[in-house]
PDB file of N, CA and C in Angstrom:
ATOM      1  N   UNK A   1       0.824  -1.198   0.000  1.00  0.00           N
ATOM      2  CA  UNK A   1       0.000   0.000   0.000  1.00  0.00           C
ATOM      3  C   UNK A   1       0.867   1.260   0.000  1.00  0.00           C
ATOM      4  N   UNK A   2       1.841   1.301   0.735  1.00  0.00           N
ATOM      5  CA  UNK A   2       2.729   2.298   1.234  1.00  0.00           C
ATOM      6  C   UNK A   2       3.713   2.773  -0.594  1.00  0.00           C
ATOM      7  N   UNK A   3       4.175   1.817  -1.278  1.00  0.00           N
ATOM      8  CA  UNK A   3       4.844   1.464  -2.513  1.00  0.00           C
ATOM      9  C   UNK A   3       3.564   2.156  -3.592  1.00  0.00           C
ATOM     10  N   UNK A   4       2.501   1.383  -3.108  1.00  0.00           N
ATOM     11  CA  UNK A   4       1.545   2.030  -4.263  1.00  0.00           C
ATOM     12  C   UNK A   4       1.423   3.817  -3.911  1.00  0.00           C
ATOM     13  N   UNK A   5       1.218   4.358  -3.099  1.00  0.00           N
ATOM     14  CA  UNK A   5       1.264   5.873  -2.938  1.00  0.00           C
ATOM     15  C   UNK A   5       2.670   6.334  -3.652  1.00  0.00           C
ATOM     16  N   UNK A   6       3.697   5.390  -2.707  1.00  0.00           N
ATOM     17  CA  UNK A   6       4.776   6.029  -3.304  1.00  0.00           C
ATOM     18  C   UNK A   6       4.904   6.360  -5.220  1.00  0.00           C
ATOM     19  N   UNK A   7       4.329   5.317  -5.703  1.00  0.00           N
ATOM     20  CA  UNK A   7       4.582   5.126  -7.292  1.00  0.00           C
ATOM     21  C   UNK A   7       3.634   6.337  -8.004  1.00  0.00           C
ATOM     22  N   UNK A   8       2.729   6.176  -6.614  1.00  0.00           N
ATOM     23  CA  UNK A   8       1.655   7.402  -7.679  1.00  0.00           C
ATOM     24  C   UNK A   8       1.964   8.410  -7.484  1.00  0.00           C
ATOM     25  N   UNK A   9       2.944   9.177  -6.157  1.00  0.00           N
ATOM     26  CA  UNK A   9       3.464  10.092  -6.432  1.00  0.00           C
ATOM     27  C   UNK A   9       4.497  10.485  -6.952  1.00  0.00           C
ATOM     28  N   UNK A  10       5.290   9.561  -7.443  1.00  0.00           N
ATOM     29  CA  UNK A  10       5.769   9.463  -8.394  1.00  0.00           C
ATOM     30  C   UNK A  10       5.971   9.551 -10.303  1.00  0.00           C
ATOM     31  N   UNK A  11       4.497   9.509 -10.174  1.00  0.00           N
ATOM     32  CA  UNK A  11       3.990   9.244 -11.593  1.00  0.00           C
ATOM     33  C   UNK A  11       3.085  10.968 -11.723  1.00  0.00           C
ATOM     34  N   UNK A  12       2.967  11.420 -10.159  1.00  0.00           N
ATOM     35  CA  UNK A  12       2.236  12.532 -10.323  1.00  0.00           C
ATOM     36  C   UNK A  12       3.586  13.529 -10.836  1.00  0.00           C
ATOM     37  N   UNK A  13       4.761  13.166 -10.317  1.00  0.00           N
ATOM     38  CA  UNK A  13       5.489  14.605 -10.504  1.00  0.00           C
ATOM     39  C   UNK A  13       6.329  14.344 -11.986  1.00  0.00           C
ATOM     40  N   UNK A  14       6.219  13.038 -12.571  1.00  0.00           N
ATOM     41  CA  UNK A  14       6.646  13.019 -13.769  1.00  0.00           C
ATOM     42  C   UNK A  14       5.731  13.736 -14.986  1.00  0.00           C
ATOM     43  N   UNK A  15       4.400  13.273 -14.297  1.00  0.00           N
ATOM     44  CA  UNK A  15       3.781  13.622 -15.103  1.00  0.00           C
ATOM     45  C   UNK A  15       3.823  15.812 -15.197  1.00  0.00           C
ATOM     46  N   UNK A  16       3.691  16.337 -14.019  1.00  0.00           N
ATOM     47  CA  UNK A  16       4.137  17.287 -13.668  1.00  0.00           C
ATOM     48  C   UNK A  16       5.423  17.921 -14.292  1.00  0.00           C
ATOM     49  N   UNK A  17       6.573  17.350 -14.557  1.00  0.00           N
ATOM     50  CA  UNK A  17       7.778  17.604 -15.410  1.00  0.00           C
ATOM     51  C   UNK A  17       7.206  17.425 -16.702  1.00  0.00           C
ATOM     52  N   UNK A  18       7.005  16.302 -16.997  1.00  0.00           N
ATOM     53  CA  UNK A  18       6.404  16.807 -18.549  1.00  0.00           C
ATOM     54  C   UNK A  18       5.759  17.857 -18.897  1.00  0.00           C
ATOM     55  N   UNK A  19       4.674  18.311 -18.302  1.00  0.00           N
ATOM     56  CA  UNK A  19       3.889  19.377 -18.958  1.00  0.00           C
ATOM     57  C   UNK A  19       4.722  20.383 -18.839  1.00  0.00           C
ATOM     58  N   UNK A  20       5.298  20.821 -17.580  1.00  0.00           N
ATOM     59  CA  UNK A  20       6.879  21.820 -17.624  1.00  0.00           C
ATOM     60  C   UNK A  20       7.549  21.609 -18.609  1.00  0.00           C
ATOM     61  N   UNK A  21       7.898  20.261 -19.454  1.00  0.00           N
ATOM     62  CA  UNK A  21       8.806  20.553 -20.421  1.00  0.00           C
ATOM     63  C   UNK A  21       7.907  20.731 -21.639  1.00  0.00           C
ATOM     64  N   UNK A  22       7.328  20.122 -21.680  1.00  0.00           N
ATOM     65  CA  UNK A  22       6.335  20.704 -23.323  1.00  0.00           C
ATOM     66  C   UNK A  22       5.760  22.245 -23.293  1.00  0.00           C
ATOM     67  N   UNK A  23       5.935  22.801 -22.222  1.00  0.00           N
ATOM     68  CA  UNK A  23       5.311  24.204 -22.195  1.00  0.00           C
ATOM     69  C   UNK A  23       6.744  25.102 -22.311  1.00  0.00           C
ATOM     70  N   UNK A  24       7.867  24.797 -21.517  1.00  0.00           N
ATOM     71  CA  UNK A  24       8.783  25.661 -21.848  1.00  0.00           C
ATOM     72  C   UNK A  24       9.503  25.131 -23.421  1.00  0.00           C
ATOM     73  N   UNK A  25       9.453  23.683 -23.809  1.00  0.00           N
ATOM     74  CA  UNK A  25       9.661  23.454 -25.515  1.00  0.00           C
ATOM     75  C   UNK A  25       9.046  24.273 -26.497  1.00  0.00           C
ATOM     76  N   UNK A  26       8.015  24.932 -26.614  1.00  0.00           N
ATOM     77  CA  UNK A  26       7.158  25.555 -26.809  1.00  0.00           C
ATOM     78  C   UNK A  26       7.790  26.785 -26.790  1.00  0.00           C
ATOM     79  N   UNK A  27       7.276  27.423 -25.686  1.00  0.00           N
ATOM     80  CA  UNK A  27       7.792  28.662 -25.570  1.00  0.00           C
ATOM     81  C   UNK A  27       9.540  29.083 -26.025  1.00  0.00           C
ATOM     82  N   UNK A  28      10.220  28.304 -26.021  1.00  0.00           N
ATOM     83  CA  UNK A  28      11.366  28.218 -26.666  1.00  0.00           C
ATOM     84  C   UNK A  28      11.839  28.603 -27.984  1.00  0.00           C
ATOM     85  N   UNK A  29      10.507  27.347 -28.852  1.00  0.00           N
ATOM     86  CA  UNK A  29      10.066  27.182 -30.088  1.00  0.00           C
ATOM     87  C   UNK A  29       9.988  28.294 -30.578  1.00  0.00           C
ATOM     88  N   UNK A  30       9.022  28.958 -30.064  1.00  0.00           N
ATOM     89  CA  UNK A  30       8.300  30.409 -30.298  1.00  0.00           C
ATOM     90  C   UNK A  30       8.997  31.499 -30.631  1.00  0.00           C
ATOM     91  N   UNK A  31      10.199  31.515 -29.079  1.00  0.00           N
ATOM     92  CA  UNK A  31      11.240  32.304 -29.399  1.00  0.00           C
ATOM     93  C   UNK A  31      12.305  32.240 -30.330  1.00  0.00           C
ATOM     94  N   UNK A  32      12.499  31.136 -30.822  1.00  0.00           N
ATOM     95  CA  UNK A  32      13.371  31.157 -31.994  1.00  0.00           C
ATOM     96  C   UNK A  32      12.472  31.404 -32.987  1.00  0.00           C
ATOM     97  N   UNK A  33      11.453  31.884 -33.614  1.00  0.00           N
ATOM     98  CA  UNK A  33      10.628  31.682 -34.391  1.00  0.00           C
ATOM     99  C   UNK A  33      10.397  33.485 -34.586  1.00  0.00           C
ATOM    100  N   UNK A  34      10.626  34.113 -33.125  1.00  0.00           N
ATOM    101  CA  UNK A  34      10.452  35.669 -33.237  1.00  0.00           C
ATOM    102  C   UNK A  34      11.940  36.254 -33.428  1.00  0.00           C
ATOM    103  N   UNK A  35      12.768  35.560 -32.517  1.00  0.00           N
ATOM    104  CA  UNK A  35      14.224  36.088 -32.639  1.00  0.00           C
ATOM    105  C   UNK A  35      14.785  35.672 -34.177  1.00  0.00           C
ATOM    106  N   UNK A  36      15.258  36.189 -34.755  1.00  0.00           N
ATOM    107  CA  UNK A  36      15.887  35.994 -36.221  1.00  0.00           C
ATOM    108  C   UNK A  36      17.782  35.960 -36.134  1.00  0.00           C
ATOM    109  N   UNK A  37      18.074  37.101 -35.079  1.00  0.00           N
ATOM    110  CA  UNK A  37      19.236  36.889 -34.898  1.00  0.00           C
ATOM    111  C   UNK A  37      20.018  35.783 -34.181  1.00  0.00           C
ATOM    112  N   UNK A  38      20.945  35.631 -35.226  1.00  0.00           N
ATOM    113  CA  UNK A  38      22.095  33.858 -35.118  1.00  0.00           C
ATOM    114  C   UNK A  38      22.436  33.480 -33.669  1.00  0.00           C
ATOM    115  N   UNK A  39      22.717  34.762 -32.842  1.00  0.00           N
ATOM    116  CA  UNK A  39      23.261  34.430 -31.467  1.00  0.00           C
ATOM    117  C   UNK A  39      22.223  33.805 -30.348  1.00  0.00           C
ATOM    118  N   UNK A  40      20.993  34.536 -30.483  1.00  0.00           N
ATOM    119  CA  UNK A  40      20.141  34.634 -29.985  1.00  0.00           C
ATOM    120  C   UNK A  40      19.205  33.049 -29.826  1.00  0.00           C
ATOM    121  N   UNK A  41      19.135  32.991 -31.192  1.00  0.00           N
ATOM    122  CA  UNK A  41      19.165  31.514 -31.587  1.00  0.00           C
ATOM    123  C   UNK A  41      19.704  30.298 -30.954  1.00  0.00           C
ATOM    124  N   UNK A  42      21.001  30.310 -31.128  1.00  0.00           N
ATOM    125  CA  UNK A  42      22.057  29.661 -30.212  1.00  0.00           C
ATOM    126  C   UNK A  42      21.842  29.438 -28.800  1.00  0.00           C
ATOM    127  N   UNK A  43      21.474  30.976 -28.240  1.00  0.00           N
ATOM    128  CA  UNK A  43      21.264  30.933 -26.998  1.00  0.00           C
ATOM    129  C   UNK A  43      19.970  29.952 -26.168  1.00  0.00           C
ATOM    130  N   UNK A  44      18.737  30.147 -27.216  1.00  0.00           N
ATOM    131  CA  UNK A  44      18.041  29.816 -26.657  1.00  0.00           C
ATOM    132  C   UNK A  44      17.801  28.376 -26.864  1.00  0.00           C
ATOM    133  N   UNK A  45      18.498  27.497 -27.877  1.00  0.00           N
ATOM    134  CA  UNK A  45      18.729  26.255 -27.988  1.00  0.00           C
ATOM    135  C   UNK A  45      19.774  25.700 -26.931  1.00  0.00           C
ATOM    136  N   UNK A  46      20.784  26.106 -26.997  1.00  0.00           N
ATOM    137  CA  UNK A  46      21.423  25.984 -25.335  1.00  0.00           C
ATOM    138  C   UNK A  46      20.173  25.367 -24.493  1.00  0.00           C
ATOM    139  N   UNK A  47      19.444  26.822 -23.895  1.00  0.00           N
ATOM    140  CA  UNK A  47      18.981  26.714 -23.141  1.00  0.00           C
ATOM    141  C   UNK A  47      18.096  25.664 -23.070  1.00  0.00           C
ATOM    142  N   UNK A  48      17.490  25.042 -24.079  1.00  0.00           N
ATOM    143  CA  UNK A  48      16.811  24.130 -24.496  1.00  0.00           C
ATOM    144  C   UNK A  48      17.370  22.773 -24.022  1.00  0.00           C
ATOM    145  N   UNK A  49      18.621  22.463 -24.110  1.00  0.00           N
ATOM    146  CA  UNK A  49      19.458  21.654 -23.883  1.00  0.00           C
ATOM    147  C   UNK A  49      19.665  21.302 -22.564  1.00  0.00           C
ATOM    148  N   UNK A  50      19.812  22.516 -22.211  1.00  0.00           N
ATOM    149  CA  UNK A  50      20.418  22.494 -20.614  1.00  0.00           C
ATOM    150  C   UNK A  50      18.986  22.285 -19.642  1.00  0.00           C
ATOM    151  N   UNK A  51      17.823  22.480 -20.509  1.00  0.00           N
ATOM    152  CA  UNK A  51      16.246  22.354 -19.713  1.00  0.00           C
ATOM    153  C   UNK A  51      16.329  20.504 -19.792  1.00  0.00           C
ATOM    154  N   UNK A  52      16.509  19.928 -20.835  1.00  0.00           N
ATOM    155  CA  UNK A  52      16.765  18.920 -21.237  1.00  0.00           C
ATOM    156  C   UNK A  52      17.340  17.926 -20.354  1.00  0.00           C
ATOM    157  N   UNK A  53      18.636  18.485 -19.963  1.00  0.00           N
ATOM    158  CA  UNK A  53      19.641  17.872 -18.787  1.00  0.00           C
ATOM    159  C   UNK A  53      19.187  18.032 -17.564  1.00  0.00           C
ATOM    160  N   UNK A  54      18.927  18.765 -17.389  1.00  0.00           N
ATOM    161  CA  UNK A  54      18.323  18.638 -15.439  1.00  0.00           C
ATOM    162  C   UNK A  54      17.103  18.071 -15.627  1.00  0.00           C
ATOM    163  N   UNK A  55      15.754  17.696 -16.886  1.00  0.00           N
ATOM    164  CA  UNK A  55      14.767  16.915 -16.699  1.00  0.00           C
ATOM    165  C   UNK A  55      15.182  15.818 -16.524  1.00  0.00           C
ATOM    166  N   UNK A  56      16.236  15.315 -17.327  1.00  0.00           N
ATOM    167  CA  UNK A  56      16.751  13.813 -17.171  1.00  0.00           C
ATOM    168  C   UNK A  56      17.126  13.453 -15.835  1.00  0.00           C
ATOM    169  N   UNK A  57      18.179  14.276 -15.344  1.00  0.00           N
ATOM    170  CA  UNK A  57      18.930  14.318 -13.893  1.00  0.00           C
ATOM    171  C   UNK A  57      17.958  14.220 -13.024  1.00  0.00           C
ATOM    172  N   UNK A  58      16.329  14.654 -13.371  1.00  0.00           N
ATOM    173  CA  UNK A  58      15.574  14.531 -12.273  1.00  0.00           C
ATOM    174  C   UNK A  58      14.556  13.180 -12.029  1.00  0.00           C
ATOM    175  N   UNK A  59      14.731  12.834 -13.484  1.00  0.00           N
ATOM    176  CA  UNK A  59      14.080  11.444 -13.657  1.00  0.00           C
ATOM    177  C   UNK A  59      15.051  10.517 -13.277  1.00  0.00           C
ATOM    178  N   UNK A  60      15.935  10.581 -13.402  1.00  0.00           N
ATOM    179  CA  UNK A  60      17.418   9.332 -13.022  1.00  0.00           C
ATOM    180  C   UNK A  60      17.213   9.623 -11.357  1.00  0.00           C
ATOM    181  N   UNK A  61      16.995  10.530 -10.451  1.00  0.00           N
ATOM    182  CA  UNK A  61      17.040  11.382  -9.138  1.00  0.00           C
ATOM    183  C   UNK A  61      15.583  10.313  -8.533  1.00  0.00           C
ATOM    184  N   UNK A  62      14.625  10.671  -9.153  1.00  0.00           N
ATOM    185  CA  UNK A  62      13.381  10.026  -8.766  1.00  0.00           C
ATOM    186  C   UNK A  62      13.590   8.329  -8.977  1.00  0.00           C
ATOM    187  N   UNK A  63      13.989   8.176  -9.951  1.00  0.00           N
ATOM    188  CA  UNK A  63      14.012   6.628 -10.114  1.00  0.00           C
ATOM    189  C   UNK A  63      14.900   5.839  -8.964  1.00  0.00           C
ATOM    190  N   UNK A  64      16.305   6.322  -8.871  1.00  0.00           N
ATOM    191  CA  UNK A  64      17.058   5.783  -8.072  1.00  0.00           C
ATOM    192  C   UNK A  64      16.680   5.842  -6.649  1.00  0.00           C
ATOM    193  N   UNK A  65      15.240   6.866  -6.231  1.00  0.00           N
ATOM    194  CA  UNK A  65      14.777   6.813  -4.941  1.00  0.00           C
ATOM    195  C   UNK A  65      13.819   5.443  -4.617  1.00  0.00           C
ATOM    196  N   UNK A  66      13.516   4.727  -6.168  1.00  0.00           N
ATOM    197  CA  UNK A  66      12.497   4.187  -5.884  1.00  0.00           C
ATOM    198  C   UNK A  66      12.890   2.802  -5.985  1.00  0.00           C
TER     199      UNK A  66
END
């Protein structure tokens, strides 16, 4: 019983990171789509990347708790 809560809150905050990442993918999207300049570009794909890496780090973080 105790395992089953645990999993569902578990499944609540993944699910929770996802919509965080499809909303800031998005908004990202967007901004490369208004920004035209090369650097800017760059930058915000970075950033894209680096949103990328700490979602993972947090799913590898959650898993290894469980």
């Amino acid at each position: 019983m105790i395992i089953d809560q645990q999993l569902n809150n578990h499944i609540h905050t993944l699910h929770f990171i996802s919509i965080i990442l499809f909303f800031s993918h998005s908004f990202i999207n967007n901004l490369q789509i208004r920004v035209t300049i090369k650097s800017a570009t760059i930058r915000s794909s970075s950033l894209e990347s680096h949103l990328y890496s700490i979602t993972i780090s947090l799913l590898l973080r959650l898993f290894y708790q469980l």
